[in-house]
Protein backbone atom coordinates (compact mmCIF):
# COMPACT_ATOMS: atom_id res chain seq x y z
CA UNK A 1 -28.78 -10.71 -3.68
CA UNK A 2 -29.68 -6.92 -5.00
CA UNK A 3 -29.22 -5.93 -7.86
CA UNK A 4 -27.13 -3.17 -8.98
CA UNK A 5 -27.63 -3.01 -12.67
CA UNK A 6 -28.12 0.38 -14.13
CA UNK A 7 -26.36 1.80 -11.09
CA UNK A 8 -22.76 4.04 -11.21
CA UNK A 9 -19.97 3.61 -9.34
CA UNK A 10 -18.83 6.77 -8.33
CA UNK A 11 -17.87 6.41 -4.97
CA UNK A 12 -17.76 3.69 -2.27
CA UNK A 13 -20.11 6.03 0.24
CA UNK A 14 -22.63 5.32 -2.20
CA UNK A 15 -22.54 1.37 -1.75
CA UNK A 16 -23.90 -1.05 1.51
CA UNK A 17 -21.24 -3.29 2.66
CA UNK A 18 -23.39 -6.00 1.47
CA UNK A 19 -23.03 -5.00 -1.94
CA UNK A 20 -19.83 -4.26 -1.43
CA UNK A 21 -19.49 -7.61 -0.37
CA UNK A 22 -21.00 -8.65 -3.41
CA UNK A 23 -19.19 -7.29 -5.58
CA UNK A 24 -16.20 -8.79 -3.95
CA UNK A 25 -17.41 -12.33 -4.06
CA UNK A 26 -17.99 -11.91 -7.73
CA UNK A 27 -15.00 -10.86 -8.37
CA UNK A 28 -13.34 -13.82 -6.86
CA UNK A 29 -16.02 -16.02 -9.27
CA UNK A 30 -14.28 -13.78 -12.28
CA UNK A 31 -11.17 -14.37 -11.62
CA UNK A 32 -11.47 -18.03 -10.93
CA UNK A 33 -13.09 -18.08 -14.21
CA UNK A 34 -10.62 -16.55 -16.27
CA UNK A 35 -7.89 -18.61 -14.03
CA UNK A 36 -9.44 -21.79 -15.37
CA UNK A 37 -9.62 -20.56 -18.93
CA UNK A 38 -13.09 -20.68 -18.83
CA UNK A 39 -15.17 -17.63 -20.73
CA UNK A 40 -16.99 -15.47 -19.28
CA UNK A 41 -18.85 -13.03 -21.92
CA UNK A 42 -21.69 -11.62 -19.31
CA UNK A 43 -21.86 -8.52 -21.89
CA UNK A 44 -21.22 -9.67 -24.83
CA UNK A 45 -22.73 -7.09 -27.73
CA UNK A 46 -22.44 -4.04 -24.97
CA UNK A 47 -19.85 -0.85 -25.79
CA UNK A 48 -18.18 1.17 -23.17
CA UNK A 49 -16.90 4.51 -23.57
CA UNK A 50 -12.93 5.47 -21.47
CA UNK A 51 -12.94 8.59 -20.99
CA UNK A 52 -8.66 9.32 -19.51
CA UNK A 53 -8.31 12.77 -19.00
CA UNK A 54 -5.83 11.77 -17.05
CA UNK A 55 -3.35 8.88 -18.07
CA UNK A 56 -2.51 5.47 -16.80
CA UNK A 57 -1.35 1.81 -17.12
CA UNK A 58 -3.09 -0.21 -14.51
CA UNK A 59 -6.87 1.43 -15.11
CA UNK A 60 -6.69 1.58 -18.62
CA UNK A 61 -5.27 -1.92 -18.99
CA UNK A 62 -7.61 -3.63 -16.44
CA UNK A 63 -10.71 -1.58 -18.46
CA UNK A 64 -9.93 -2.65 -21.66
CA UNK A 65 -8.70 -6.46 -21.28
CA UNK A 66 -11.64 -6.98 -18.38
CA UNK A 67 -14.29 -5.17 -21.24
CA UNK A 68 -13.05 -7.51 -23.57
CA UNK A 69 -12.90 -10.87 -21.52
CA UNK A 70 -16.78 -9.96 -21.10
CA UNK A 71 -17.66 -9.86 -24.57
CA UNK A 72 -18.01 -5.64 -25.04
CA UNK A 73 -16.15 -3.69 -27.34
CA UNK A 74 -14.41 -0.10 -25.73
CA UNK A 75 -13.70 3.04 -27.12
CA UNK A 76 -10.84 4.80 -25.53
CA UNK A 77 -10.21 8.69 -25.23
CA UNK A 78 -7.34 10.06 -24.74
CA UNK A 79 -6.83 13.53 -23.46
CA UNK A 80 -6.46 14.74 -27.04
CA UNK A 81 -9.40 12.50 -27.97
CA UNK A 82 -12.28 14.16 -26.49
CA UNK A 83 -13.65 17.39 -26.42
CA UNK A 84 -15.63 17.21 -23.03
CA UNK A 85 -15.53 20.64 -20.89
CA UNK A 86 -13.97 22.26 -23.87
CA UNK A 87 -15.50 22.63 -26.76
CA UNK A 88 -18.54 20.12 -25.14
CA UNK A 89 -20.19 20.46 -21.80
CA UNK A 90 -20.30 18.00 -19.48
CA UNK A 91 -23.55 17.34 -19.66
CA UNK A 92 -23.87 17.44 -23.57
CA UNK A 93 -21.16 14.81 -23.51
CA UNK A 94 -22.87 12.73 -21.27
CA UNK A 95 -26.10 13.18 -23.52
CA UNK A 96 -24.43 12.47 -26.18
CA UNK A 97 -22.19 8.86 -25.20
CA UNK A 98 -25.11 7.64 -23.84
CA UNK A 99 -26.89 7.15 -26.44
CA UNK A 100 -23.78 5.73 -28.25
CA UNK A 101 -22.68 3.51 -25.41
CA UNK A 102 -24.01 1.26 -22.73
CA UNK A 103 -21.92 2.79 -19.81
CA UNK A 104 -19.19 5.39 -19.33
CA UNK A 105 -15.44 5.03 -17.56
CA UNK A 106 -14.09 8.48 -16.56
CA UNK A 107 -10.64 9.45 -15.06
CA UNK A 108 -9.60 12.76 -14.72
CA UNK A 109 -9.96 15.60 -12.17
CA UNK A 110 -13.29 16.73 -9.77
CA UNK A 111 -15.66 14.43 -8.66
CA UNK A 112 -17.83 16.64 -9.75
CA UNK A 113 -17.20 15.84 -12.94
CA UNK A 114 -17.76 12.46 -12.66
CA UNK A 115 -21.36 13.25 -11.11
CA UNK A 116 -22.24 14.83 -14.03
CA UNK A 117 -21.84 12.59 -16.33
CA UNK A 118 -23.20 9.94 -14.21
CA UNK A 119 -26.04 13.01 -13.91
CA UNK A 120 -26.90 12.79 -17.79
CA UNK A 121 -25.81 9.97 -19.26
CA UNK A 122 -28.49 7.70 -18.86
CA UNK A 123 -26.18 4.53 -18.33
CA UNK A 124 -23.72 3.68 -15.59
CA UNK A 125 -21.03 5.75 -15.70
CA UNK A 126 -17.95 4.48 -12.99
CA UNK A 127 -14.82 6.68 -11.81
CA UNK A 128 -11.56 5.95 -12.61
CA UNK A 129 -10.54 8.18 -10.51
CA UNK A 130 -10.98 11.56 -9.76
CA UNK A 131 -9.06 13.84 -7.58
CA UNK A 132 -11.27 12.81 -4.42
CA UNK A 133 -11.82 9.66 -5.03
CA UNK A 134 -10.64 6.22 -6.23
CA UNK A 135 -13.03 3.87 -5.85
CA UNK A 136 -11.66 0.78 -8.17
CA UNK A 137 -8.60 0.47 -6.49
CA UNK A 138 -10.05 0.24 -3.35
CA UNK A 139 -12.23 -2.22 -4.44
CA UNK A 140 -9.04 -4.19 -5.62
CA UNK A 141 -7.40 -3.66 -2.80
CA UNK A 142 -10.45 -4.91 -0.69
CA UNK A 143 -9.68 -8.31 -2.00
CA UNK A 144 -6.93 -8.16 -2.15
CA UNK A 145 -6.81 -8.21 1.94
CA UNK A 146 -9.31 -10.81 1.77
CA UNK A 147 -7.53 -12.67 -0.30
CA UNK A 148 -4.45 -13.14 1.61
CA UNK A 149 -6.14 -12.67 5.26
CA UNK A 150 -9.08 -14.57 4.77
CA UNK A 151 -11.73 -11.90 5.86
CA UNK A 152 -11.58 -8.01 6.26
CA UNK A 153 -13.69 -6.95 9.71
CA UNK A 154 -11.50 -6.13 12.62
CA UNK A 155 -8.52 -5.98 9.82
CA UNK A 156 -5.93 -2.76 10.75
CA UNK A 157 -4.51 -0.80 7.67
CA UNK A 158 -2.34 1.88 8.40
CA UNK A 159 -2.13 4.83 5.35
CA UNK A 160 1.48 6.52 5.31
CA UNK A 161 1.84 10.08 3.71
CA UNK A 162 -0.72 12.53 1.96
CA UNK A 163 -3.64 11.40 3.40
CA UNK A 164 -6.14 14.07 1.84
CA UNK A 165 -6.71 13.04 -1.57
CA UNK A 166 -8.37 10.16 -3.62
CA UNK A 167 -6.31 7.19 -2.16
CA UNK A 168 -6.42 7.94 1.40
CA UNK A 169 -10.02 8.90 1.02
CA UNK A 170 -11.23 6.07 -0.72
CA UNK A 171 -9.60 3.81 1.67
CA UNK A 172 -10.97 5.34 4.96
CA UNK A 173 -14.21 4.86 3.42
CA UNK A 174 -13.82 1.21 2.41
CA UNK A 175 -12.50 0.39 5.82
CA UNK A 176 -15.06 2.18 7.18
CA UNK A 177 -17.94 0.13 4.92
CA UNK A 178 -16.21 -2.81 6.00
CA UNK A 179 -16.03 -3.53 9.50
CA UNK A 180 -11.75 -2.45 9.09
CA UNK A 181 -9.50 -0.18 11.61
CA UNK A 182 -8.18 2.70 9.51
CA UNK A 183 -5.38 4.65 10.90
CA UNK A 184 -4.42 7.91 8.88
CA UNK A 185 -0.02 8.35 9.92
CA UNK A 186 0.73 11.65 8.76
CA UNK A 187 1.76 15.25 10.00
CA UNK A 188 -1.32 16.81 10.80
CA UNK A 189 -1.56 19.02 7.91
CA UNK A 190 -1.80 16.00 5.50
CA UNK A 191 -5.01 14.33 7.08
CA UNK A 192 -8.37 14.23 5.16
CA UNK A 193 -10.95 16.17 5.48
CA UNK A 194 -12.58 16.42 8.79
CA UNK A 195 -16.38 16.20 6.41
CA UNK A 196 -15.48 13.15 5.07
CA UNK A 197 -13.97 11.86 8.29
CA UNK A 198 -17.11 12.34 10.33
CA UNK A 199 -19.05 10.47 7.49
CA UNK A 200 -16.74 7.53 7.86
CA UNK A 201 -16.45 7.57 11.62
CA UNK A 202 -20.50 6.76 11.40
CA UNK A 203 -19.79 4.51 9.45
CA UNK A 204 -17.40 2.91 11.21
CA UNK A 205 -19.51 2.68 14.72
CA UNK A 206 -22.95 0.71 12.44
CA UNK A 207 -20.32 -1.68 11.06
CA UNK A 208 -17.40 -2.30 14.15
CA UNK A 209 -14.72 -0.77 12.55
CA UNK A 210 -12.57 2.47 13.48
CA UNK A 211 -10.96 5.56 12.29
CA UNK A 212 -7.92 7.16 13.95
CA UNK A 213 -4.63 9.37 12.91
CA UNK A 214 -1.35 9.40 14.32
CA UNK A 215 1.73 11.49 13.60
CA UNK A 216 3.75 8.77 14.59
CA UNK A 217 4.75 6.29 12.62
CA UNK A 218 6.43 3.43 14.52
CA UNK A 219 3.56 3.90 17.04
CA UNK A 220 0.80 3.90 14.08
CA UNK A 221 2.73 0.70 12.33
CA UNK A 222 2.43 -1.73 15.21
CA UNK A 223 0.70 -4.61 15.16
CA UNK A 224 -0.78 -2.96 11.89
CA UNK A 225 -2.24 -6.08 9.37
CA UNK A 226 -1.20 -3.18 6.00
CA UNK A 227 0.96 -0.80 5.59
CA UNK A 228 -0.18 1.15 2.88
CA UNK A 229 1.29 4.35 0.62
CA UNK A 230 1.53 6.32 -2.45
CA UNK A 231 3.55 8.62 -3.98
CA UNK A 232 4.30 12.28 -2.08
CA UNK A 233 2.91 14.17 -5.04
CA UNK A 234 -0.49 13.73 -6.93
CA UNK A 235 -1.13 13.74 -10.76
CA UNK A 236 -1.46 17.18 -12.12
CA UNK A 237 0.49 18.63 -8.93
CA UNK A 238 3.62 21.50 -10.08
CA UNK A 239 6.81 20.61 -9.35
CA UNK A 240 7.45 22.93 -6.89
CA UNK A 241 5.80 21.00 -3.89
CA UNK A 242 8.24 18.32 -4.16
CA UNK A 243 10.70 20.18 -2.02
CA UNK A 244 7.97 20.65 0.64
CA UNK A 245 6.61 17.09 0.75
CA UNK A 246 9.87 15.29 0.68
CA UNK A 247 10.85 17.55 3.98
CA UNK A 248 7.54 16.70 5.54
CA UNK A 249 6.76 13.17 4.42
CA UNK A 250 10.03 11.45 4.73
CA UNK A 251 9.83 10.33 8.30
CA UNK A 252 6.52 8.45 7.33
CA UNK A 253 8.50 6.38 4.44
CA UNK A 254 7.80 2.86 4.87
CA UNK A 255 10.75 0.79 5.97
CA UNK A 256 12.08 -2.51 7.04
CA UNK A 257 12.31 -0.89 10.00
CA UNK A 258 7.89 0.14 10.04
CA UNK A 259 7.78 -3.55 8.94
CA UNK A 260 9.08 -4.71 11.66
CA UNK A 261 7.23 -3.15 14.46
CA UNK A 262 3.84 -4.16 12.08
CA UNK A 263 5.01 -7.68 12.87
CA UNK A 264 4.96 -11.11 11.06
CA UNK A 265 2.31 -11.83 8.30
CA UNK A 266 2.13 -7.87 7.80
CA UNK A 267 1.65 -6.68 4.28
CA UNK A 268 2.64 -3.77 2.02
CA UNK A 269 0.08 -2.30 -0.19
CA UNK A 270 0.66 0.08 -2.77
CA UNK A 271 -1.41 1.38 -5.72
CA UNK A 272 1.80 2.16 -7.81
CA UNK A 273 3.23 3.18 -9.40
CA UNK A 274 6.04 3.67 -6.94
CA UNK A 275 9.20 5.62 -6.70
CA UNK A 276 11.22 2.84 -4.63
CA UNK A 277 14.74 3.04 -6.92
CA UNK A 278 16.17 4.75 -9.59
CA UNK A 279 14.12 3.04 -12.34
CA UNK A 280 12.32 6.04 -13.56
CA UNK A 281 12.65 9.46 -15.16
CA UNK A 282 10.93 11.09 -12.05
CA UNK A 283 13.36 9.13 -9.53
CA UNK A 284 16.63 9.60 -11.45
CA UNK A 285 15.30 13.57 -11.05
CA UNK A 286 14.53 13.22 -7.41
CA UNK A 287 18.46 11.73 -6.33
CA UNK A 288 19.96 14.81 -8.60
CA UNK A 289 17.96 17.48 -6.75
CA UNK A 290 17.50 15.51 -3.39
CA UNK A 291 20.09 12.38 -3.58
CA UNK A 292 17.20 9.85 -2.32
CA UNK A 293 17.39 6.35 -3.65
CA UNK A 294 13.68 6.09 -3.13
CA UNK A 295 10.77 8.28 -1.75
CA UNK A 296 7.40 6.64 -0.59
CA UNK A 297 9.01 2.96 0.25
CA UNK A 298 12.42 1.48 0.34
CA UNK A 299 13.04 -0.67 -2.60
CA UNK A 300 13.79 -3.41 0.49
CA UNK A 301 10.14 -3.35 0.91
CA UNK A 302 8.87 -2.77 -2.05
CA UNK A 303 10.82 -6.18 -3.48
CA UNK A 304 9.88 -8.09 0.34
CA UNK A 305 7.75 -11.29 0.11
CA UNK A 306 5.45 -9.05 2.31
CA UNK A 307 4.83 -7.03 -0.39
CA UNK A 308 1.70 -8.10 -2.34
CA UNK A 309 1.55 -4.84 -4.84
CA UNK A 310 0.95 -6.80 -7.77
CA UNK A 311 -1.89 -9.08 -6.74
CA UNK A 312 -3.51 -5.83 -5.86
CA UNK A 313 -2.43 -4.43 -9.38
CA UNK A 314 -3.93 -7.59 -11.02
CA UNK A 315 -6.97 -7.33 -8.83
CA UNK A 316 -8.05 -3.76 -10.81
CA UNK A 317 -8.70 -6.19 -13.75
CA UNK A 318 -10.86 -8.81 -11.96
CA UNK A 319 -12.90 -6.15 -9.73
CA UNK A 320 -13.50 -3.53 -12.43
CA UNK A 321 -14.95 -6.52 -14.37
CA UNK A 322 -17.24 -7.19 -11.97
CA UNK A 323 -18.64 -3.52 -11.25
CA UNK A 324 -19.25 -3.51 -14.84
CA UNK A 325 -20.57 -6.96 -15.04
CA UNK A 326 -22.70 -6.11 -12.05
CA UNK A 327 -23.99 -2.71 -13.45
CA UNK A 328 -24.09 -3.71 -17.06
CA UNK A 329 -26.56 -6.67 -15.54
CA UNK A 330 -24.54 -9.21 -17.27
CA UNK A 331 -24.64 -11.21 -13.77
């Protein structure tokens, strides 16, 4: 087994499917551990720096209980907290926490901010997620496929919507590392970019797995093993494109009906959160301008036994502790 201590997580491209894998497997150990109430403080002593330039629930949560369940204490900064790339450059900032801290957590905006720090900083530094990338959810998601399908090669998942930022990126690489069929359903403006989709595609032929795109979506949904979306508009994203991607994107919605033609023991994946009802600020805005009850999924399938979005959400906790077990060198 390699080991990946000192290394960053930045980006799935930059790991083997075998460590992949093992980073998976001890994940699984982690969370069978905690599931048994037994401890687990690989790190204990260690500090970690978050860095949230942009907010969240699920990342900052699953960082700060899985920091503490292996014995480390965390600092967290919010986007009022920190002064990097204002009044501090990147790279003094990274100079700077690193000598304070035994690895780094950014979320925020360009990868190649992320680099940077990872660049400078002298410890592992691992993304959060940036605008191109997202590689802890993947990682989550990874097992959480595994989990309910027992392996991932040969596995189909089918990505409805945007499909050129961080999610749909990260998980065309991950299938790709994996051995997995990756099929991008979108309208052909909204697929990734044709760089990164090379990259993957050579993946893809070392490992057996494939990637495709399709603009439509009962023909890219069947016999698919996931069904898989986000919401229409990104973090940081005006206002003013809501009109455009709610024309565009609504045919690719995931229904009972896309369910359906994916056929029994299909899942739904989502990364959430999720504008499925009328729950939230944002989708009591949406039904006054646009009168739709949901956007991305029905609330049918969001609330369907098929839909496993929060073992996946639960998952961020147990594979973010093991990238920073793993890195850390705590196992």
């Amino acid at each position: 087994m390699a080991s990946l201590k000192g290394r960053s997580f930045l980006t799935l491209l930059d790991y083997s499917q075998q460590e992949i894998n093992q980073l998976l497997d001890l994940a699984a150990d982690l969370k069978a551990q905690k599931k048994a109430g037994k401890k687990h403080q690989l790190c204990k002593g260690k500090n970690v720096a978050l860095i949230f330039e942009k907010t969240s629930t699920r990342t900052r949560c699953a960082f700060e209980v899985a920091a503490s369940d292996l014995g480390m204490n965390s600092t967290y900064l919010d986007p009022k907290a920190s002064q990097i790339g204002k009044k501090e450059s990147i790279k003094d900032t990274a100079r700077v926490l690193g000598r304070m801290y035994d690895g780094i957590e950014y979320r925020g905006y360009g990868q190649e901010i992320v680099e940077e720090l990872a660049a400078y900083a002298g410890v592992p530094v691992w993304n959060g997620l940036t605008n191109e990338y997202h590689p802890t959810q993947v990682l989550a998601d990874l097992l959480t496929i595994r989990e309910r399908f027992g392996q991932l090669a040969g596995r189909h998942l089918v990505f409805f919507g945007d499909c050129r930022y961080n999610m749909a990126n990260s998980l065309m690489i991950g299938c790709a590392k994996m051995g997995m069929q990756f099929t991008a359903c979108a309208p052909e403006k909204y697929f990734p970019n044709e760089e990164l989709v090379a990259d993957c595609k050579n993946i893809a032929k070392r490992t057996g797995g494939s990637i495709s795109f399709e603009t439509d979506p009962a023909k890219a949904a069947e016999n698919a093993d996931v069904l898989y979306t986000d919401v229409w508009v990104s973090m940081g994203e005006p206002e003013e494109v809501w009109a455009e991607r709610i024309a565009d994107l609504s045919p690719y919605r995931v229904t009972r009906e896309r369910m359906e033609e994916a056929g029994d023991g299909a899942v739904f994946m989502h990364c959430l959160p999720s504008f499925h009802d009328l729950e939230t600020e944002i989708g009591k805005d949406i039904h006054a301008k646009f009168g739709l009850t949901c956007m991305e999924v029905e609330d049918e399938v969001f609330e369907s036994k098929a839909s496993i979005v929060f073992d996946e959400a639960e998952n961020r906790m147990h594979t973010i502790k093991a990238v920073m077990a793993a890195t850390l060198g705590g196992k």
